[in-house]
Protein backbone atom coordinates (compact mmCIF):
# COMPACT_ATOMS: atom_id res chain seq x y z
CA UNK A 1 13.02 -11.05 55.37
CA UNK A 2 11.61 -8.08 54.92
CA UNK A 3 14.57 -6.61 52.72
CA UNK A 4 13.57 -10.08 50.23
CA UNK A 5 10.05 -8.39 50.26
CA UNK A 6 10.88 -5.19 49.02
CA UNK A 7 13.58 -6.22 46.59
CA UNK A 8 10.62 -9.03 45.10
CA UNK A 9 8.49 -5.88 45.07
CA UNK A 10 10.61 -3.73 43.35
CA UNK A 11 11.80 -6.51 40.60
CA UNK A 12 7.96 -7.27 39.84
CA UNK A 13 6.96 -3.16 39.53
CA UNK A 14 10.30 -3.43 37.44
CA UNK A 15 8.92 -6.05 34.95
CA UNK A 16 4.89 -4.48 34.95
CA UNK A 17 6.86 -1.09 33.73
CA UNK A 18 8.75 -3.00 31.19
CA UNK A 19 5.85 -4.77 30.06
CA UNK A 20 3.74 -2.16 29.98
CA UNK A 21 6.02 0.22 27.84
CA UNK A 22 6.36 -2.51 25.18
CA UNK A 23 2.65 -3.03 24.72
CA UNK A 24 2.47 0.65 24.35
CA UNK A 25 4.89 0.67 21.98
CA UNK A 26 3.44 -2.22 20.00
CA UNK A 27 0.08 -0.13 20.16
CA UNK A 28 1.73 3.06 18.99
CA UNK A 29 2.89 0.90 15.87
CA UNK A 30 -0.80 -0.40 15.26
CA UNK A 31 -2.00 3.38 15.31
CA UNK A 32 0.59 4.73 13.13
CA UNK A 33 0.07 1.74 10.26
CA UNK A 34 -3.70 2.22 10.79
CA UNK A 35 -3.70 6.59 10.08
CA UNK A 36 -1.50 5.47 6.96
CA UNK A 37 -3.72 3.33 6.03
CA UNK A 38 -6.71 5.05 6.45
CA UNK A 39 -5.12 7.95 4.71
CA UNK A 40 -4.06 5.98 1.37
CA UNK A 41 -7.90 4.73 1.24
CA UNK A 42 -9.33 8.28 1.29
CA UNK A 43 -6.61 9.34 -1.28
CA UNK A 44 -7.63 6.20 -3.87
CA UNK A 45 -10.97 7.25 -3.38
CA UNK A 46 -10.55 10.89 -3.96
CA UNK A 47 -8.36 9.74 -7.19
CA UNK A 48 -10.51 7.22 -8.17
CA UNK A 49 -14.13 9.75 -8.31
CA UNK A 50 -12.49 12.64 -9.58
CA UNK A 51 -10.88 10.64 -12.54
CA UNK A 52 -14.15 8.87 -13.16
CA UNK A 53 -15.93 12.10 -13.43
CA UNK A 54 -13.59 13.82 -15.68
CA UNK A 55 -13.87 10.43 -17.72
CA UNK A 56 -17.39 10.74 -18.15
CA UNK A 57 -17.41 14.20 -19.14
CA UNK A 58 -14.52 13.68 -21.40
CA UNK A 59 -17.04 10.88 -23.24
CA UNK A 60 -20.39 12.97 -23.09
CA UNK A 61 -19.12 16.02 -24.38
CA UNK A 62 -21.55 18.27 -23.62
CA UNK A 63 -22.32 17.36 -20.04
CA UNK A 64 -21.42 18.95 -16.70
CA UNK A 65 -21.48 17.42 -13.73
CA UNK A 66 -20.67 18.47 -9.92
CA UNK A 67 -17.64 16.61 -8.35
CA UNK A 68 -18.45 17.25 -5.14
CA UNK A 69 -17.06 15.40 -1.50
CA UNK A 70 -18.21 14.55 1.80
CA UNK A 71 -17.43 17.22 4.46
CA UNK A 72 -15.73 14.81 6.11
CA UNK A 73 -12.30 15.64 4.08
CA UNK A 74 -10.73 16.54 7.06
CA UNK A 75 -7.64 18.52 5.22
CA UNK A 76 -6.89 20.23 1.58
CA UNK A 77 -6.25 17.93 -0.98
CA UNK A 78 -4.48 18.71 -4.30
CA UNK A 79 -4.59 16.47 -6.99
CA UNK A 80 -2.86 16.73 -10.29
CA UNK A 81 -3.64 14.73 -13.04
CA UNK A 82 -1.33 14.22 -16.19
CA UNK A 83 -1.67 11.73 -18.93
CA UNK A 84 -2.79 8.34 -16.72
CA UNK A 85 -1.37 9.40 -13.86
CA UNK A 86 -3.08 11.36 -10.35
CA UNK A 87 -1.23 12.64 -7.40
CA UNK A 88 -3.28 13.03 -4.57
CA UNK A 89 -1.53 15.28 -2.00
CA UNK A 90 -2.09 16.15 1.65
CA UNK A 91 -0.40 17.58 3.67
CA UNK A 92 1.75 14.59 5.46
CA UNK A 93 1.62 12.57 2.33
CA UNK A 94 1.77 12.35 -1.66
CA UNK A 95 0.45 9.43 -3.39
CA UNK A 96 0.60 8.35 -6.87
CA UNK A 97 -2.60 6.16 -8.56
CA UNK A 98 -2.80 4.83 -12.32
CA UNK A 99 -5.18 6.15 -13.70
CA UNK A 100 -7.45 5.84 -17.22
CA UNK A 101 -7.62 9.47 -18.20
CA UNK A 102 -5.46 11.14 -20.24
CA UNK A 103 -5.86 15.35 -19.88
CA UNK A 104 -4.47 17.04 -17.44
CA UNK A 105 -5.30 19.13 -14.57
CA UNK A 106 -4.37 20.09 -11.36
CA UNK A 107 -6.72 21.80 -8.89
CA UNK A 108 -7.60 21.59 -4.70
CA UNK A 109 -9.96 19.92 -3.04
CA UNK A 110 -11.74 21.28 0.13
CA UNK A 111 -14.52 20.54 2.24
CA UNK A 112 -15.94 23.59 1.48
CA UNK A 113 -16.17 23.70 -1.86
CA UNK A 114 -17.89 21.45 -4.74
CA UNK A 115 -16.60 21.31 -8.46
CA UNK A 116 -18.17 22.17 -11.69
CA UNK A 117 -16.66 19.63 -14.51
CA UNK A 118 -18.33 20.63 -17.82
CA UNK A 119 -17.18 19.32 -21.50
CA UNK A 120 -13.38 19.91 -22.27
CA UNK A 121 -12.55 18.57 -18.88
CA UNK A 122 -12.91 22.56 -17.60
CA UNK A 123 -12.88 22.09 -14.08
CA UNK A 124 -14.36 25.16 -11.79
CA UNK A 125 -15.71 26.10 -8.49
CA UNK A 126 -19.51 25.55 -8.50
């Protein structure tokens, strides 16, 4: 009897271990899709502002205006830009956007800094 006891015991902790390591698993999954995610929306948006100010500049010729980013950017972003298309790259990941401006540039975006984009697209720290 009590050797039916232990073996029950033992089969039960058996299963709760299985179970457990497979919702873990499954939860590891979510996480990972989620950071992916979360790091192709901050990329878009990084594309999508810089190319809108180097738009407007490129149409009000002699403007400047700062391009400047939260200091949330919690890594150093470069983005190169080259006839309708941006790259946005972090460390871990490259991404590639469509884009509506045509020049090209390439520079790298940090928390620290904030960008000076004056007529011609010239593109400087402030």
């Amino acid at each position: 009897m009590k050797g039916q006891v232990s073996i029950e015991f033992m089969t039960l902790l058996a299963l709760a271990l299985l179970g457990s390591t497979l919702l873990l698993n499954v939860l590891d999954r979510k996480a990972s899709a989620y950071n992916s995610e979360k790091q192709f929306d901050r990329s878009e948006q990084l594309a999508s502002k810089t190319n809108y100010v180097l738009s407007y500049v490129e149409a009000h010729k002699n403007s400047t205006i700062d391009l400047g980013f939260t200091n949330d950017l919690d890594r150093v972003y470069v983005i190169e830009i080259d006839s309708n298309t941006t790259v946005v790259e972090s460390p871990n990941n490259r991404f590639t956007f469509n884009s509506w401006y045509e020049g090209s540039h390439n520079f790298t975006l940090n928390t620290s800094n904030s960008y000076q984009v004056s007529g011609g697209g010239e593109v400087s720290l402030e």
